[in-house]
N, C-alpha and C. Protein backbone atom coordinates (compact mmCIF):
# COMPACT_ATOMS: atom_id res chain seq x y z
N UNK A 1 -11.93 11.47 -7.82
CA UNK A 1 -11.52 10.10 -7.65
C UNK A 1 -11.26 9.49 -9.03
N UNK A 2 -10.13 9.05 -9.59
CA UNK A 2 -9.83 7.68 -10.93
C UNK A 2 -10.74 7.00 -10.52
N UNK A 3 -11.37 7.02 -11.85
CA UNK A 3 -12.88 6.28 -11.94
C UNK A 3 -12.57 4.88 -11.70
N UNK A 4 -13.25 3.76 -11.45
CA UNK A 4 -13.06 2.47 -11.08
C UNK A 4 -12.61 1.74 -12.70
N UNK A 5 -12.93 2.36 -13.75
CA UNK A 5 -12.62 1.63 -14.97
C UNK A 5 -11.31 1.49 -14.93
N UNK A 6 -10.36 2.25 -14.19
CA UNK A 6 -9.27 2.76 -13.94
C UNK A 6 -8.09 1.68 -12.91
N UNK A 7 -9.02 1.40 -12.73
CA UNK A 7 -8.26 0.01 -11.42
C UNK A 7 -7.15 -0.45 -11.52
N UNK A 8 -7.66 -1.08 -12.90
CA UNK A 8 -6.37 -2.61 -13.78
C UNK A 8 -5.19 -1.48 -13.65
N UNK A 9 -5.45 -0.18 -14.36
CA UNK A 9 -4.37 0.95 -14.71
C UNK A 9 -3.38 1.32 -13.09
N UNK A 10 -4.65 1.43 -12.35
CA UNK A 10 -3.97 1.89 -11.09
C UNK A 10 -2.97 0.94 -10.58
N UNK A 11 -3.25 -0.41 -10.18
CA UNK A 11 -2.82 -1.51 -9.57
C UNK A 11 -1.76 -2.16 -10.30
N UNK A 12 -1.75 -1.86 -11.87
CA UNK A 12 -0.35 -2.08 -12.78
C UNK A 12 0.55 -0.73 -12.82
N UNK A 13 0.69 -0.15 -12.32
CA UNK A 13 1.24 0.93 -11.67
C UNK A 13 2.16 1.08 -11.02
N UNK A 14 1.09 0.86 -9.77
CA UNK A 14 1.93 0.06 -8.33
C UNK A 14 2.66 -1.60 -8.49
N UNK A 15 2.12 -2.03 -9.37
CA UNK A 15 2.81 -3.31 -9.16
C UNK A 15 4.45 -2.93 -10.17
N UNK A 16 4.59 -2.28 -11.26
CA UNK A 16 5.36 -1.79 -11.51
C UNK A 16 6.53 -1.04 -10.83
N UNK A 17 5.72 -0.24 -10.21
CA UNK A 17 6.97 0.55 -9.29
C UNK A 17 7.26 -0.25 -8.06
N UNK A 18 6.89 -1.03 -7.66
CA UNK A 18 6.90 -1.79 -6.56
C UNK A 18 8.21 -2.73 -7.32
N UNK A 19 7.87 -3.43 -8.36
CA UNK A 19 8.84 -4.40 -8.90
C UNK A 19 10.26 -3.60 -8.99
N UNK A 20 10.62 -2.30 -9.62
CA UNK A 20 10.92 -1.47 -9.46
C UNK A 20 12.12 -1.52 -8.23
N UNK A 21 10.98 -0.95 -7.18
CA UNK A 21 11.84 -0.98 -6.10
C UNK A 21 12.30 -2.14 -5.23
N UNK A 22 11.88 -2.69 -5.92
CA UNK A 22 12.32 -4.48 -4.97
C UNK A 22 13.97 -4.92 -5.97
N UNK A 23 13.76 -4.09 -6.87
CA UNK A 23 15.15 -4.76 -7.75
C UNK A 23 15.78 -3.53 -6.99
N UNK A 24 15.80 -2.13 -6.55
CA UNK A 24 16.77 -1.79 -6.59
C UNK A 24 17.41 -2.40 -5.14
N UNK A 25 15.81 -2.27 -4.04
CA UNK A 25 16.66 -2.85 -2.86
C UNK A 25 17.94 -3.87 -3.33
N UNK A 26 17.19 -5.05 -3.22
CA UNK A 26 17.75 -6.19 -3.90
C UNK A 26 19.55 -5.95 -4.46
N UNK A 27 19.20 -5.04 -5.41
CA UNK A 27 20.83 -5.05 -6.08
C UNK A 27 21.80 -3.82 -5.31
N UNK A 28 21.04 -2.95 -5.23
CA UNK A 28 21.75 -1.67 -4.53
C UNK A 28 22.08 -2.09 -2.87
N UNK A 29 20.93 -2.28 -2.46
CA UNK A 29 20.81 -2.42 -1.27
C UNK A 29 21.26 -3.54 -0.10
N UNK A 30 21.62 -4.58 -1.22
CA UNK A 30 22.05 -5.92 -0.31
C UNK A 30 20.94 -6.87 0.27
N UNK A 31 19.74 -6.49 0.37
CA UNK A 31 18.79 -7.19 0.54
C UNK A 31 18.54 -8.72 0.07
N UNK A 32 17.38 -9.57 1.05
CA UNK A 32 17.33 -10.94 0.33
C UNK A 32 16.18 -10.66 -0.93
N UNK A 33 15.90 -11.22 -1.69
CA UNK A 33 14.52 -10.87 -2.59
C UNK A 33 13.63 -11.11 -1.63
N UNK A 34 13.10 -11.73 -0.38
CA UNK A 34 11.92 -11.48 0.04
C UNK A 34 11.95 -10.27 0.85
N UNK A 35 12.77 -10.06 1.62
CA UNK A 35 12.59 -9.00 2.45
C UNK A 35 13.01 -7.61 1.31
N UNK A 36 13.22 -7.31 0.24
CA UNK A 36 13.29 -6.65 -0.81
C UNK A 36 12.04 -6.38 -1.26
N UNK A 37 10.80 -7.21 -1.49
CA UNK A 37 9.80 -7.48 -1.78
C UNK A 37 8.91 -6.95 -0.74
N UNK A 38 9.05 -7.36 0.03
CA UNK A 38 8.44 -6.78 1.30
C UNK A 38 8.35 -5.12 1.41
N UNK A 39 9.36 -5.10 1.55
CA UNK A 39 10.10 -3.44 2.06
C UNK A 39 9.39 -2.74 0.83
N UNK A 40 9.60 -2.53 -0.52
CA UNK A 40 8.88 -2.15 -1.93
C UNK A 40 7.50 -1.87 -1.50
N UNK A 41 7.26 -3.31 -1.39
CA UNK A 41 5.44 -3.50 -1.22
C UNK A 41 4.61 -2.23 0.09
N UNK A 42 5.71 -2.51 1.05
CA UNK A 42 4.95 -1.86 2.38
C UNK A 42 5.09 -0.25 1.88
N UNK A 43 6.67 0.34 1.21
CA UNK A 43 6.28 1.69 1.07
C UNK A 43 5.70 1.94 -0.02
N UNK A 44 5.31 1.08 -1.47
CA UNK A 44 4.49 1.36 -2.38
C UNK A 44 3.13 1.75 -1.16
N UNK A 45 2.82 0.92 -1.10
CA UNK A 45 1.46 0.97 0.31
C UNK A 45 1.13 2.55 0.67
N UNK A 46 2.76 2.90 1.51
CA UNK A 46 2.94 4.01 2.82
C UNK A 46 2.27 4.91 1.25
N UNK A 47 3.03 5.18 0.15
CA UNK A 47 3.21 6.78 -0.49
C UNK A 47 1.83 6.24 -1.15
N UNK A 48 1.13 5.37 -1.49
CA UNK A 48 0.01 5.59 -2.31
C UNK A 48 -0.91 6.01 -1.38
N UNK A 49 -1.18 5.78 0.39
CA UNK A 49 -1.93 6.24 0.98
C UNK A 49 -1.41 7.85 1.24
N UNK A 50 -0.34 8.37 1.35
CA UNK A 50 -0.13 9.67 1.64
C UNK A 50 -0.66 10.67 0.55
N UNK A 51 -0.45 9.82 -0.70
CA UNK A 51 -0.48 10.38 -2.32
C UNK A 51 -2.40 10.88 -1.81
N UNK A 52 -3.03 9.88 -1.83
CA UNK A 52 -4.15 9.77 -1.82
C UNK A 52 -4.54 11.13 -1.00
N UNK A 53 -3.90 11.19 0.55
CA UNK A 53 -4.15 11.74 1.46
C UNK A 53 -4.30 13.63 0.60
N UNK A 54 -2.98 13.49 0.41
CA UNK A 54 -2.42 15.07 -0.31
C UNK A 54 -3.56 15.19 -1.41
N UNK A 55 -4.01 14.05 -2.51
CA UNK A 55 -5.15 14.65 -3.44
C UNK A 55 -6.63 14.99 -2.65
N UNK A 56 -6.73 14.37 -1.75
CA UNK A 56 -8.13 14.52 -0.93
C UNK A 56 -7.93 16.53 -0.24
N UNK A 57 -7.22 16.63 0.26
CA UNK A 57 -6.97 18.37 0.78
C UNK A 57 -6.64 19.00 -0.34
N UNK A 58 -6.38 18.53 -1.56
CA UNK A 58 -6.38 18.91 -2.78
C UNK A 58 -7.37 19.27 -3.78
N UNK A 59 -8.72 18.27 -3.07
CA UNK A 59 -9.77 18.15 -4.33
C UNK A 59 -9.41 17.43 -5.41
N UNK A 60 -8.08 16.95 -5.55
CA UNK A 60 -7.52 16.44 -7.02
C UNK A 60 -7.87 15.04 -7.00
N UNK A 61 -7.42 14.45 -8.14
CA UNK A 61 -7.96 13.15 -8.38
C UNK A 61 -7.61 11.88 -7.36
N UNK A 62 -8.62 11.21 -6.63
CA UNK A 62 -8.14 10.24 -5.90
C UNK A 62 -8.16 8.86 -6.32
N UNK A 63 -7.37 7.62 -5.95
CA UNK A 63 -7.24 6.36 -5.53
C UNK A 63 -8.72 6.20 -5.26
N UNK A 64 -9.15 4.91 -5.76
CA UNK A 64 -10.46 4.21 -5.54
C UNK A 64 -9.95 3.72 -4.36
N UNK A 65 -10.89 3.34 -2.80
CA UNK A 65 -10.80 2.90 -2.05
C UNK A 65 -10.10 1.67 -2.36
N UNK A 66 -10.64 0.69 -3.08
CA UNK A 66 -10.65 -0.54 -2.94
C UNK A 66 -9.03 -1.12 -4.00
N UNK A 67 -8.49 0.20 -4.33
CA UNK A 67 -7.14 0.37 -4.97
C UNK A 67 -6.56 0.24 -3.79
N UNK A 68 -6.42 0.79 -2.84
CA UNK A 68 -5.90 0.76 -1.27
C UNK A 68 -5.91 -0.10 -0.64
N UNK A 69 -7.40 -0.66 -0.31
CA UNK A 69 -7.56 -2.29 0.13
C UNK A 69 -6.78 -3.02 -0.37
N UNK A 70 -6.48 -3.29 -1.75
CA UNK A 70 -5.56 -4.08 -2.28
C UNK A 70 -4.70 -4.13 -2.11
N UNK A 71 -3.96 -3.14 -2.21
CA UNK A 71 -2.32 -3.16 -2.24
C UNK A 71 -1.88 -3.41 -0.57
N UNK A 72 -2.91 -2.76 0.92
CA UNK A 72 -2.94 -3.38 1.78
C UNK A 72 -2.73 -5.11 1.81
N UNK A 73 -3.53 -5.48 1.23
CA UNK A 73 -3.95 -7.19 0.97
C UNK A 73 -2.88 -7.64 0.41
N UNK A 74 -1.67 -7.03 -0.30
CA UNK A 74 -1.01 -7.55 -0.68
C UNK A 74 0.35 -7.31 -0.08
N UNK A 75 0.30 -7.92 1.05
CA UNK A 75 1.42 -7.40 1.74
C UNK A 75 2.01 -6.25 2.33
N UNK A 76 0.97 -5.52 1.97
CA UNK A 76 1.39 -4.05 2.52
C UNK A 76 0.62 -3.58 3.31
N UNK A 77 0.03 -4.26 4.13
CA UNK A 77 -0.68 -3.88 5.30
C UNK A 77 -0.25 -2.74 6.32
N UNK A 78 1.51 -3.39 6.56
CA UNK A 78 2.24 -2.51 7.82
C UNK A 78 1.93 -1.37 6.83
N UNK A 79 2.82 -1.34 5.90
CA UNK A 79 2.67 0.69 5.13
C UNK A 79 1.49 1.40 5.58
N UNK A 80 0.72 0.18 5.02
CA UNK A 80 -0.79 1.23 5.18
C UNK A 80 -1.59 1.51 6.73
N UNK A 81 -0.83 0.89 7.12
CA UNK A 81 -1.22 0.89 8.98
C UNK A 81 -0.73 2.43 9.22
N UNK A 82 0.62 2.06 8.82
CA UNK A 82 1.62 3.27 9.55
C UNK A 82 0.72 4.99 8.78
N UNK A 83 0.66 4.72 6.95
CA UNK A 83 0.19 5.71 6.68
C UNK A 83 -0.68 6.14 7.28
N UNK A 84 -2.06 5.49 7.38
CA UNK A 84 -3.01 5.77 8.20
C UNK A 84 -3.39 6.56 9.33
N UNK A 85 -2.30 5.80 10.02
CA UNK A 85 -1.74 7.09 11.62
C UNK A 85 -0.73 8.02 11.45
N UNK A 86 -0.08 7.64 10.34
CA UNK A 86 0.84 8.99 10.39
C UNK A 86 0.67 10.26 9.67
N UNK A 87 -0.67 10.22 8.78
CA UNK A 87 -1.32 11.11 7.79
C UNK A 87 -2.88 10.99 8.60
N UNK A 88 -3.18 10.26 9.35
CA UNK A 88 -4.75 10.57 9.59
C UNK A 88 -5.59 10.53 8.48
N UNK A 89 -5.41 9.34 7.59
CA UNK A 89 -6.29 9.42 6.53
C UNK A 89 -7.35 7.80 6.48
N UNK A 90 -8.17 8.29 6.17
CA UNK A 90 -8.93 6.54 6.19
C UNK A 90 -9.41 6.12 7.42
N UNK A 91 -8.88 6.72 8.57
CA UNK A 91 -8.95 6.02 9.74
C UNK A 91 -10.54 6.10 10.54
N UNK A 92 -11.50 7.03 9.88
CA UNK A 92 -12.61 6.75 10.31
C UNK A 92 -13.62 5.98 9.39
N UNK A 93 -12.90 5.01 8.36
CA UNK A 93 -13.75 4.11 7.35
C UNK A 93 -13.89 2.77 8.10
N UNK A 94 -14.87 2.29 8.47
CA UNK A 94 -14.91 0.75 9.01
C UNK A 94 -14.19 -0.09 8.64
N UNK A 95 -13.90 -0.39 6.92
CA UNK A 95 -13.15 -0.94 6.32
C UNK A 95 -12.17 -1.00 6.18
N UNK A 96 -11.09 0.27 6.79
CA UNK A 96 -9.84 0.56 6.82
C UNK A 96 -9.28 0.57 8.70
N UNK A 97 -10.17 0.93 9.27
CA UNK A 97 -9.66 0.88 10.74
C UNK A 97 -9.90 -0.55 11.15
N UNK A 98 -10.70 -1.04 10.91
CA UNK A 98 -10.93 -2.78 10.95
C UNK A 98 -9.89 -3.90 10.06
N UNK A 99 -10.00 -3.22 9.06
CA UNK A 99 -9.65 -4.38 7.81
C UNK A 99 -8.35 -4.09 7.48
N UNK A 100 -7.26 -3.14 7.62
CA UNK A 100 -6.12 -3.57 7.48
C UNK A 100 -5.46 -3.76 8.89
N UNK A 101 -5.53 -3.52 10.03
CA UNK A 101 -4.88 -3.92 11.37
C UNK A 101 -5.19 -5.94 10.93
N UNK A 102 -6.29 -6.05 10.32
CA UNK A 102 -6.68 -7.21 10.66
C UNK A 102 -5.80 -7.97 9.27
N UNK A 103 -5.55 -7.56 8.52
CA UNK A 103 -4.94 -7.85 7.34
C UNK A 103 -3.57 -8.01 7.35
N UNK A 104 -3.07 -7.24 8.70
CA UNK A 104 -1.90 -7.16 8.83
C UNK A 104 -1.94 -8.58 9.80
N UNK A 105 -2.18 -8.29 10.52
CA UNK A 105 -2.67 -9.91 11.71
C UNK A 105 -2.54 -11.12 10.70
N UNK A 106 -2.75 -11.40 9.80
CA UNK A 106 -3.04 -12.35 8.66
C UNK A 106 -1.82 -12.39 8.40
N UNK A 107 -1.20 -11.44 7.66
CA UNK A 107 0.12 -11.21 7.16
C UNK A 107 1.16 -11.49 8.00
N UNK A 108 1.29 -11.30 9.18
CA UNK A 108 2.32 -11.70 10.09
C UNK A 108 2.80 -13.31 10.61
N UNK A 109 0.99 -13.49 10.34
CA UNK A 109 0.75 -14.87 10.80
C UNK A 109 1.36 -15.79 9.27
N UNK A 110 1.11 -15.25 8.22
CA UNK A 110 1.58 -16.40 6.99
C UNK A 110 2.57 -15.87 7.05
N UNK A 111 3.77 -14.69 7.51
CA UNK A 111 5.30 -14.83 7.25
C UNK A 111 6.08 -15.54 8.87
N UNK A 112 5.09 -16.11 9.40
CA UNK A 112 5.89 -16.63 10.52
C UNK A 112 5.51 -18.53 10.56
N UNK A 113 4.73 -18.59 9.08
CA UNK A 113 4.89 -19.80 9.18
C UNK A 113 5.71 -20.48 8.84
């Protein structure tokens, strides 16, 4: 597991490649900047939980849980929903079978206000 000193490193990362991919939607893609933003955020989400998934059957270095929680929390709930069931990873942690369905519930509710 990237030790927790590691966090700031991990999460400027993802917020990088996420920014990243929100410009290319955005310019390549025709997208609005929010739904550009969105789309980035949810598959930064999807590949950091798969990433995770592949180092765990790996033994290799993993994502701190609470690196995951986050980037869930930050809009990327759906990704990490979908990863979840579509890799079978996380899904027997209380915190992850509870807390992002419910995170996502949150999230739907502040983009439909």
């Amino acid at each position: 597991m990237v030790p927790l000193r590691h966090l700031g490193r991990v999460l400027a990362l993802y917020a990088a490649l996420v920014a990243g991919a929100a410009l290319l939607l955005v310019r390549a893609g025709g997208l609005e900047p929010e739904i550009g933003l969105l789309a980035a955020l949810n598959l930064g989400t999807f590949t950091a939980f798969l990433w995770d998934k592949r180092a765990a059957k790996r033994a290799a270095s993993r994502l701190p849980e609470v690196a995951l929680l986050t980037m869930a929390a930050a809009m990327g709930a759906l990704g990490a929903l979908l990863a979840m069931h579509l890799a079978r990873h996380k899904t027997a942690k209380v915190a992850f079978r509870w807390g992002v369905p419910a995170l996502l519930v949150v999230q739907l509710v502040l983009l439909a206000a």
